[in-house]
Protein backbone atom coordinates (compact mmCIF):
# COMPACT_ATOMS: atom_id res chain seq x y z
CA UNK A 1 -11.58 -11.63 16.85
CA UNK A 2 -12.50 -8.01 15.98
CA UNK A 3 -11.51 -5.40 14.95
CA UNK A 4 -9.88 -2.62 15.87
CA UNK A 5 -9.95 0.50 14.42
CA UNK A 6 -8.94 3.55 16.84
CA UNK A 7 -7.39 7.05 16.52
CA UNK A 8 -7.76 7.68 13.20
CA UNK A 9 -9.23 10.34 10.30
CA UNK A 10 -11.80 9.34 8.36
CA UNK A 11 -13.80 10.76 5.60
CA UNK A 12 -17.35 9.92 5.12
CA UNK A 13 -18.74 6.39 3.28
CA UNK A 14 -15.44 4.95 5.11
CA UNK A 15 -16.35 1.39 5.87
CA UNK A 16 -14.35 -1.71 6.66
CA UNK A 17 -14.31 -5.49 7.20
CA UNK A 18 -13.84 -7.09 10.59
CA UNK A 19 -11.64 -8.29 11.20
CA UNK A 20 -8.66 -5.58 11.06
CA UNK A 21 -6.57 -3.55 12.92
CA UNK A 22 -6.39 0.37 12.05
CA UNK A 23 -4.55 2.92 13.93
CA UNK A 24 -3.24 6.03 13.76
CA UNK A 25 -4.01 6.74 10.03
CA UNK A 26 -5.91 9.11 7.74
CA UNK A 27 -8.21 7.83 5.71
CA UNK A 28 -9.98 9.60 2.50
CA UNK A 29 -13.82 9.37 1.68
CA UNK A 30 -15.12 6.54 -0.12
CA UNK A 31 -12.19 3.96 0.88
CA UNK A 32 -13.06 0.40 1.67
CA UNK A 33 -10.71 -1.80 3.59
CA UNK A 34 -11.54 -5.84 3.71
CA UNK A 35 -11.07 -8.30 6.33
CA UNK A 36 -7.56 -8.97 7.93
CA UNK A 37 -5.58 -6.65 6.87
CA UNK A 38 -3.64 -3.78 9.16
CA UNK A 39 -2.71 -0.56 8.68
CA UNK A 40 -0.12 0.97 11.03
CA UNK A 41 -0.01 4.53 12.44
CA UNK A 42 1.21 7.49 9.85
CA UNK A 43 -0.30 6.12 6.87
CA UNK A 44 -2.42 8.16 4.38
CA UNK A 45 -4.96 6.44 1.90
CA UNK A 46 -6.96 8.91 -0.58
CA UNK A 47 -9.95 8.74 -1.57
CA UNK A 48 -11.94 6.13 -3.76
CA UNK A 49 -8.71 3.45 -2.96
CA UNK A 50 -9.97 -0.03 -2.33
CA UNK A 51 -7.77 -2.12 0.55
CA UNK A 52 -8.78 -5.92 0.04
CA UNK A 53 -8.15 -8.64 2.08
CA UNK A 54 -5.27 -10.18 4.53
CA UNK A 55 -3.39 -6.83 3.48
CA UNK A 56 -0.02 -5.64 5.33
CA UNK A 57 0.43 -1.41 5.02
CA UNK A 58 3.21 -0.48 7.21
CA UNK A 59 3.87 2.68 8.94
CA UNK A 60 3.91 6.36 7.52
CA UNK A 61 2.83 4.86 3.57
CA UNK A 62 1.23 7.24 1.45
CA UNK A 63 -1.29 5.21 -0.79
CA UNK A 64 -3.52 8.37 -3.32
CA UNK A 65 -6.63 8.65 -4.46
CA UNK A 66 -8.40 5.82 -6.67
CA UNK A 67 -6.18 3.22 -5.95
CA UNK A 68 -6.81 -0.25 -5.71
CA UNK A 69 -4.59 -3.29 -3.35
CA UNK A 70 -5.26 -6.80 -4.32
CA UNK A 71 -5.97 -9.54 -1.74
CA UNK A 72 -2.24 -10.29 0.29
CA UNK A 73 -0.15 -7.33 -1.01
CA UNK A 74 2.60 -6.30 1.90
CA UNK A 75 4.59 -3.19 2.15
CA UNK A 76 7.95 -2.76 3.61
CA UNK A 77 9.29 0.16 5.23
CA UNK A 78 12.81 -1.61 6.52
CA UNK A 79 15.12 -1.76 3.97
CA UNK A 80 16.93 -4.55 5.88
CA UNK A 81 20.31 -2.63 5.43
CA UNK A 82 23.44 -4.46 5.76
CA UNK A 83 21.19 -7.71 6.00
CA UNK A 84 19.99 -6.63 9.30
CA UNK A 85 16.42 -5.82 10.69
CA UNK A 86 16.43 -1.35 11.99
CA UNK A 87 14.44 -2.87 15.32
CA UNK A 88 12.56 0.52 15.34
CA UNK A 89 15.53 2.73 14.04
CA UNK A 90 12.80 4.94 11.79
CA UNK A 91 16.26 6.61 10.73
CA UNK A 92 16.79 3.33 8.15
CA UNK A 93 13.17 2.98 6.86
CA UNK A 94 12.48 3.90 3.67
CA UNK A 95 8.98 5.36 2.85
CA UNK A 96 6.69 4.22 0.36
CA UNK A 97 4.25 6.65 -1.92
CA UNK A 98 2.24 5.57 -4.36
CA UNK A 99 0.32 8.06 -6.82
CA UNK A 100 -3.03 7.80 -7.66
CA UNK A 101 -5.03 5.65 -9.82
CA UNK A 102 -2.45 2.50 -9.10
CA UNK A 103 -3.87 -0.94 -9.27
CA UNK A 104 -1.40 -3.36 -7.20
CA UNK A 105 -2.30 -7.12 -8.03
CA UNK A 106 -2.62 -9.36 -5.22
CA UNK A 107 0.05 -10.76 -3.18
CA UNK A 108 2.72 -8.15 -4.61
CA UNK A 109 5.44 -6.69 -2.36
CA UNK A 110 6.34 -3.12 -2.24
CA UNK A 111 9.56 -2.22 -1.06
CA UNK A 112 10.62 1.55 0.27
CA UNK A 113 9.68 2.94 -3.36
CA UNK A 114 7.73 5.67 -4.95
CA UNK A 115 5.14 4.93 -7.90
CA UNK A 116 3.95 7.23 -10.08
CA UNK A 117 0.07 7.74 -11.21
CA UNK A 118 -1.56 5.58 -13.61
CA UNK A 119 0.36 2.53 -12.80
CA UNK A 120 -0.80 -1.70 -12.94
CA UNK A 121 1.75 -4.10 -11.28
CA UNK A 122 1.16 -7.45 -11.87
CA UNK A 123 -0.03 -10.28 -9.50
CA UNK A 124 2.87 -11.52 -7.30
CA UNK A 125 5.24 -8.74 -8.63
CA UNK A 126 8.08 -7.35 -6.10
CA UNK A 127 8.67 -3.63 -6.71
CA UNK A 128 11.86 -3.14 -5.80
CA UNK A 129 12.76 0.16 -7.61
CA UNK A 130 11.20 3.72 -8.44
CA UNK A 131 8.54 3.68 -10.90
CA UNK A 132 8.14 7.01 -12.59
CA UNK A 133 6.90 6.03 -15.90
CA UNK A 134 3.30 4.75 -16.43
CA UNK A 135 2.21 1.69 -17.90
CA UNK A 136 2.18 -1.96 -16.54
CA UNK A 137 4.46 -3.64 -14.65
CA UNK A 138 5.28 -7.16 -13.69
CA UNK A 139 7.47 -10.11 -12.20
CA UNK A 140 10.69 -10.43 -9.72
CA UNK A 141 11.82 -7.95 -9.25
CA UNK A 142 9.11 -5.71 -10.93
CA UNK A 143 10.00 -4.65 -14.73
CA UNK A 144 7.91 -2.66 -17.25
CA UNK A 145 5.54 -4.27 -20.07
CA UNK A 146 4.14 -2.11 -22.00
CA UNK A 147 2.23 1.36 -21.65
CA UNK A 148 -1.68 1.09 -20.63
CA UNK A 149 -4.55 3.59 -21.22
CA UNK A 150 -5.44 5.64 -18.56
């Protein structure tokens, strides 16, 4: 298998792991994705952020600058309304930003959410709200611990 990796921006030092599939995205200087992970069309990653492995980033998220995604995170952009899939209705996605210098532990899932700068979440955490303060978070769904030093 290999990669693919078409139509997108990319700053300079960019480099990646086959194998993966990125399209349609813009990508900031410095970022590293790993192996088997995809990145759907619309989606911004700033600079310095750090993509590893088996990785899901769906369409039009906004990931900033010095971030890092642990091995197996996934984010959603269908908010499953009504306990149904949208099948392509972009009208009932949700969009997902996250702020810089966020560290997201492996195999978490992000939900439609936005997350502030100068965040941790936890290994295996589901975010499933807003997060607006800074500090670490953890568990099902995600809940704050305690502040942490920038």
């Amino acid at each position: 298998m290999k990669a693919e990796v078409r139509s997108n921006t990319v700053g300079s030092g960019f480099k990646y792991v086959e194998p993966c599939n990125i399209y349609g995205c813009e990508i900031g200087d410095n970022v590293f994705i790993g192996p088997f992970v995809e990145i759907q069309r619309g989606t911004v990653i700033g600079k310095n952020s750090r993509i590893q492995s088996h990785s899901f980033i769906c369409e039009d998220t906004v990931i900033g600058d010095d971030c890092f995604i642990g091995h197996g995170v996934v984010f959603v952009n269908d908010k499953f309304t009504g306990g149904k899939r949208a099948f392509g209705d972009r009208s009932k996605w949700g969009k997902v930003v996250i702020g810089n210098s966020v560290n997201i532990g492996s195999n978490s899932t992000i939900m439609p959410v936005r997350i502030t700068d100068n965040v941790t979440i936890g290994a295996g955490s589901v975010v499933t709200k807003d997060i607006m303060r800074k500090g670490i978070y953890a568990g099902n769904p995600a809940r704050f611990l305690k502040e942490c030093d920038e």
